[in-house]
Structure formats: C-alpha cells, structure tokens
C-alpha atoms as a PDB file:
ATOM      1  CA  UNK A   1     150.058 291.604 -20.631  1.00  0.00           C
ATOM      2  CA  UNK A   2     153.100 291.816 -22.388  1.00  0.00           C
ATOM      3  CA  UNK A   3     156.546 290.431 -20.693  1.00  0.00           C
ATOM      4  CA  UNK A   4     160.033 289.601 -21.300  1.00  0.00           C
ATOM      5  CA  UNK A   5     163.383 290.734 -22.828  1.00  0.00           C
ATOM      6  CA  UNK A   6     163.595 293.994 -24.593  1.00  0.00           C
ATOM      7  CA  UNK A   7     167.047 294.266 -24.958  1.00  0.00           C
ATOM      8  CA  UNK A   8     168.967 294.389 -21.461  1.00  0.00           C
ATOM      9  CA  UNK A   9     166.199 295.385 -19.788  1.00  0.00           C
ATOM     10  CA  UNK A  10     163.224 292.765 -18.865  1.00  0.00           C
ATOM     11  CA  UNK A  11     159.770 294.694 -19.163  1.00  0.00           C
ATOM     12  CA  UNK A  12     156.135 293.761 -18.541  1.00  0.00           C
ATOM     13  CA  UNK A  13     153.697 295.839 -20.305  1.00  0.00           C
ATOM     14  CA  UNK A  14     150.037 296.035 -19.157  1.00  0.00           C
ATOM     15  CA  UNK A  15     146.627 295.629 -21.618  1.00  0.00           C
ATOM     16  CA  UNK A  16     145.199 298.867 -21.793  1.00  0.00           C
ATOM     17  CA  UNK A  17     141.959 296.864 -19.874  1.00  0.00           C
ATOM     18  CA  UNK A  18     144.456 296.005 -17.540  1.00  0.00           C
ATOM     19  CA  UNK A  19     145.797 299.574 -16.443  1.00  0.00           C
ATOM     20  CA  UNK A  20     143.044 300.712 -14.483  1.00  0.00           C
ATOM     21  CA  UNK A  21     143.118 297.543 -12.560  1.00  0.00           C
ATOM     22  CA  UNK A  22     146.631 297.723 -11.520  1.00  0.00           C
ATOM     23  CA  UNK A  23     146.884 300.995 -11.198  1.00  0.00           C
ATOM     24  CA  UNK A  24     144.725 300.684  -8.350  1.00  0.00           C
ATOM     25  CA  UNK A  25     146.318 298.694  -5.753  1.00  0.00           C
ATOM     26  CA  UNK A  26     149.744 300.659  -6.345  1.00  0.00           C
ATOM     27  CA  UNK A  27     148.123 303.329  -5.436  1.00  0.00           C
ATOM     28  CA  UNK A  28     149.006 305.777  -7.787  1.00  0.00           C
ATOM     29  CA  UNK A  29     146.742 308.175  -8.015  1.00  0.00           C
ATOM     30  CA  UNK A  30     147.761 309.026  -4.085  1.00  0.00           C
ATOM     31  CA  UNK A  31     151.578 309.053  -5.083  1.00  0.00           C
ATOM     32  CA  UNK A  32     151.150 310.900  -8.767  1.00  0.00           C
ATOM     33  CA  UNK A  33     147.562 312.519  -9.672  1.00  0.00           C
ATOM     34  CA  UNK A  34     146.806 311.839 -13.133  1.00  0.00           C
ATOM     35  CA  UNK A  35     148.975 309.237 -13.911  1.00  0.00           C
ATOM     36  CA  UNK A  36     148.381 305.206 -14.403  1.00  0.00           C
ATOM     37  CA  UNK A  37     150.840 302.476 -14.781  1.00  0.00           C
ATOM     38  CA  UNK A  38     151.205 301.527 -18.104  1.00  0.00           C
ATOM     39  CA  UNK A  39     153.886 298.796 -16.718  1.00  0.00           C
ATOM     40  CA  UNK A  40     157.460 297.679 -15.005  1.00  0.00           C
ATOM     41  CA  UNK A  41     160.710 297.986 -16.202  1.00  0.00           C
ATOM     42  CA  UNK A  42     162.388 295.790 -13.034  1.00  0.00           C
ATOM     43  CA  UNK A  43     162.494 298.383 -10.311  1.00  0.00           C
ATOM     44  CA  UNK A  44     160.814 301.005 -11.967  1.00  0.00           C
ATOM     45  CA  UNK A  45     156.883 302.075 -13.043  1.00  0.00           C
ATOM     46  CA  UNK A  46     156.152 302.657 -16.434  1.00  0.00           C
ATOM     47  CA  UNK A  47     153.797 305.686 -16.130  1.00  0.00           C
ATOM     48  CA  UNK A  48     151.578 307.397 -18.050  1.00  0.00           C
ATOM     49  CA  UNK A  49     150.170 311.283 -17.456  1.00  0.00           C
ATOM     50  CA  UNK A  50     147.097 312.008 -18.390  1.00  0.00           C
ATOM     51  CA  UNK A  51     148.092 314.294 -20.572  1.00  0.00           C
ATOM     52  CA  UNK A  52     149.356 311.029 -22.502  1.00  0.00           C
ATOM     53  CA  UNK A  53     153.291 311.325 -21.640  1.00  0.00           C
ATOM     54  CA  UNK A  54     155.315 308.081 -20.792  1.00  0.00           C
ATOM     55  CA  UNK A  55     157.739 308.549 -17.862  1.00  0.00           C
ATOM     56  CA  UNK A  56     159.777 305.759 -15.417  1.00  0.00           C
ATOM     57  CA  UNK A  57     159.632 306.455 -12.126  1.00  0.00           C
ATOM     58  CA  UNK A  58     161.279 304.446  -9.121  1.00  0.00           C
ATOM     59  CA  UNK A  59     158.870 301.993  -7.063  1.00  0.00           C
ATOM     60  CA  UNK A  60     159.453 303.543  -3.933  1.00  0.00           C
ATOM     61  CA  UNK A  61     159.649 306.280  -3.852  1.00  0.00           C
ATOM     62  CA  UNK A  62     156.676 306.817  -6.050  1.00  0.00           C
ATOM     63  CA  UNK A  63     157.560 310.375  -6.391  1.00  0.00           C
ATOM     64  CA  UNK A  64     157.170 313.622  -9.208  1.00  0.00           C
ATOM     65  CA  UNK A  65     160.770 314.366  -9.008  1.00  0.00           C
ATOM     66  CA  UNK A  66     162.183 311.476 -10.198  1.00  0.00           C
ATOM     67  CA  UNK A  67     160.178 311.098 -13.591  1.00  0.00           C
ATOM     68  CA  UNK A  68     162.083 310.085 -16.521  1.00  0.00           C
ATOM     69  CA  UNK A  69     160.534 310.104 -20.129  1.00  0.00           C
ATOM     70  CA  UNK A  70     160.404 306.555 -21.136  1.00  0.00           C
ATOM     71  CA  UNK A  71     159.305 304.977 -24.990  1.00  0.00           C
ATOM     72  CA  UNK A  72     157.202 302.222 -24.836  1.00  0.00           C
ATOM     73  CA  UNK A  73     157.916 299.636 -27.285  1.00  0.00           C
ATOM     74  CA  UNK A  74     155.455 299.137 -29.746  1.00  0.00           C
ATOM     75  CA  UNK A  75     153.320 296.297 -30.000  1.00  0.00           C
ATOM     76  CA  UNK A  76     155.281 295.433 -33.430  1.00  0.00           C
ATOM     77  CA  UNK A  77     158.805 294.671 -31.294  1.00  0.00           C
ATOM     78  CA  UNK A  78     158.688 291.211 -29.924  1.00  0.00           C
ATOM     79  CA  UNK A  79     159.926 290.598 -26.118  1.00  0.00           C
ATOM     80  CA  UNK A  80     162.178 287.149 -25.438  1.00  0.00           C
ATOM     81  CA  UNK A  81     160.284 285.547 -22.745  1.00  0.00           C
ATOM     82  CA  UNK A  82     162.051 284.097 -19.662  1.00  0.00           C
ATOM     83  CA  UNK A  83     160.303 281.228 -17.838  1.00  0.00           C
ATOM     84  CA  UNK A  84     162.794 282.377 -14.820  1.00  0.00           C
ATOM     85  CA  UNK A  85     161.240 285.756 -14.126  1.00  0.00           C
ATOM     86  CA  UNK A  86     157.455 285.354 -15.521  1.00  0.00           C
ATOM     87  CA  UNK A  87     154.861 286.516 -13.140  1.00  0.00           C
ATOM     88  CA  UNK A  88     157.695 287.390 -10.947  1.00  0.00           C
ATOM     89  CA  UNK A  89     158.680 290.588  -9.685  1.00  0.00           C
ATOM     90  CA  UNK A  90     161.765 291.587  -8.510  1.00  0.00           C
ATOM     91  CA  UNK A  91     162.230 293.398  -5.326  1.00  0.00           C
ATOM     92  CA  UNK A  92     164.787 294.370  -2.450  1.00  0.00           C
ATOM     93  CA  UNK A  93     163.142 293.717   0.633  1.00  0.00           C
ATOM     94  CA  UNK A  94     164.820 296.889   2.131  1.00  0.00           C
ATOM     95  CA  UNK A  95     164.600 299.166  -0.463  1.00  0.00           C
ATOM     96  CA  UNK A  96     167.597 301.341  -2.262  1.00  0.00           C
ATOM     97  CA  UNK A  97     165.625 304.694  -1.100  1.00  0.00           C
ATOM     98  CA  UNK A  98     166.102 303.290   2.350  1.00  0.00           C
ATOM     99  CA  UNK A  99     169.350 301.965   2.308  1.00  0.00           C
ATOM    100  CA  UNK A 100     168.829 298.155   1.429  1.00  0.00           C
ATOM    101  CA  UNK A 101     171.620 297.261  -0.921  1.00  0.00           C
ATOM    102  CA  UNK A 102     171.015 296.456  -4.479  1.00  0.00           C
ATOM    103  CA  UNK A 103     173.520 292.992  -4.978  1.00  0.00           C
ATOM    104  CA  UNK A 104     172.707 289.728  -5.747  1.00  0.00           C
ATOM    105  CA  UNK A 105     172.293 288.378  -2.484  1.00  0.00           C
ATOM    106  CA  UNK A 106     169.978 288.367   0.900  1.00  0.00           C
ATOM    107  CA  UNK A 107     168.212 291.788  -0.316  1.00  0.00           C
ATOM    108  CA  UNK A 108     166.516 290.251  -3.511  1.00  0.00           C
ATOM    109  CA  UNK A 109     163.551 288.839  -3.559  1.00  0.00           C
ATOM    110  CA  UNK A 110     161.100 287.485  -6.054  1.00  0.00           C
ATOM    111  CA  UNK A 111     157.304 288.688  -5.654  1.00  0.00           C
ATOM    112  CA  UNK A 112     153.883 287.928  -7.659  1.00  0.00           C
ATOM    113  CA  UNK A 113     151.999 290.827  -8.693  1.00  0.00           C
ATOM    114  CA  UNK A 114     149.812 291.152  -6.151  1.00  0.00           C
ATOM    115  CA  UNK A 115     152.553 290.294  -3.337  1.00  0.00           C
ATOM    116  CA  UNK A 116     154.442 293.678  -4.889  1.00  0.00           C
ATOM    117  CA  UNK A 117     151.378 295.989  -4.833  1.00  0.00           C
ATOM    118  CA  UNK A 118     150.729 295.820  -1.280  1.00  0.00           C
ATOM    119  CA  UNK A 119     155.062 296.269  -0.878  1.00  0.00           C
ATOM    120  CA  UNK A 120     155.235 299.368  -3.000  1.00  0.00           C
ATOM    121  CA  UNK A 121     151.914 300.645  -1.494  1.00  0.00           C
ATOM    122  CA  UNK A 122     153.882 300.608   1.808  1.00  0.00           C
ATOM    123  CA  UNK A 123     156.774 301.642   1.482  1.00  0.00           C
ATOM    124  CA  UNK A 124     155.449 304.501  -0.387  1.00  0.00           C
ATOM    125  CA  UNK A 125     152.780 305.673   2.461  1.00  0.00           C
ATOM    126  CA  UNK A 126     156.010 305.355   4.996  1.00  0.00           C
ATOM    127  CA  UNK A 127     157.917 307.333   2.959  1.00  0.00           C
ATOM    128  CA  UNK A 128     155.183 310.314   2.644  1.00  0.00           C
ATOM    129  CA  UNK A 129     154.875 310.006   6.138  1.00  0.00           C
ATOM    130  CA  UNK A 130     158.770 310.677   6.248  1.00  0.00           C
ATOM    131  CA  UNK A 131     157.482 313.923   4.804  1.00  0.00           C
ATOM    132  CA  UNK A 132     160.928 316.488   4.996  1.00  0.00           C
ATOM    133  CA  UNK A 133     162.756 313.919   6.584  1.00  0.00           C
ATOM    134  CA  UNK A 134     162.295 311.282   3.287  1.00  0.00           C
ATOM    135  CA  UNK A 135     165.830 309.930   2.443  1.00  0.00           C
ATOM    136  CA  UNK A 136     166.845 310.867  -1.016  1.00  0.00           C
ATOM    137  CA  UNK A 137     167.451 308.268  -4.057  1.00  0.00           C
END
C-alpha cells in the first residue's frame, strides 16, 4: 500500500495482492459488478472496471452514475507521507448523500480500514434499500 500527498489531494493506493482483499468487505461487487477498488482518494473509491478503466466514485453512495475517470499515479511519482492521517480514514459520520455536513467539526471522524469497510458497507445497503426514494448527491 501506497499513501500520502499527491498534490492537494491525500491518496492511498492498494498492492495489486491487496485489491481483492479489500475489495471484499466494501462490498463492491454488490454496489458495481465488475469493478475492484484499486484505492481512496479521501471520500472517494478509486475503482477499477474490469474492462481495465480507472474511475472515482463517492463512498456512499457506491453508485454507476456517479463514476468519474480518474489517473492513477504511477508508481514512479512519490507521495509525501503524513504521520497525521496514516492508516486513518476520513469519514462524516452522517454522510453528505444523507445530509451530514461536510465542515471541520462534529461530522468528521477518523476511521481504520477495517472500521470504514463495515461504514461504507452500510450505508450503502441502506441506501439501495432507499431504492427510488435514495437522496441524490
């Protein structure tokens, strides 16, 4: 794993031994067929298709209509690590989708890896169970 600084944004970047394994307890393969994450890019997945195309997609919701193409940075461009936010995830204990608010402040919370699987698993089933009632990003 990969993580850091890559210009304003702070990314962490999965082994490829590691996608499977993360991939996994997102559960992405309910939320987007086909596709494993490659990483996180703060509130976003870093997705890939399986058709090999690298998208960003929101954590919740984990959904087709928000993909965004993304580049990953190759393994030549060096990331500026921060002791601050390693193996630390940040997250919004109401999320955006749902109307949490995205200051600095009561909101924002910091969350290991496994702590922010079992979140975004969640919040995602809740909001396919939302079905035509889903709120909008």
């Amino acid at each position: 794993m990969r993580e850091g600084w890559f210009g304003d944004s702070y990314l962490v970047l999965f082994d490829e031994s590691e996608v499977p394994l993360v991939s996994e307890p997102y559960g992405i393969s309910t939320s987007l067929p086909g596709y494993q994450v490659l990483g996180l890019l703060w509130d976003d997945f870093i997705v890939k298709s399986s058709a090999g195309q690298v998208y960003s997609v929101p954590t919740v919701p984990v959904d087709s209509q928000y993909l965004i193409p993304f580049q990953v940075p190759s393994e030549r461009q060096q990331f500026d690590s921060d002791s601050r936010y390693s193996g630390r995830i940040k997250w919004y204990k109401q999320p955006i989708a749902f109307g949490g608010d995205a200051a600095l402040g009561e909101n924002l919370v910091w969350l290991s890896h496994e702590e922010h699987s079992q979140l975004v698993r969640w919040w995602n089933d809740h909001y396919r169970s939302l079905g035509s009632r889903a709120p909008d990003r």
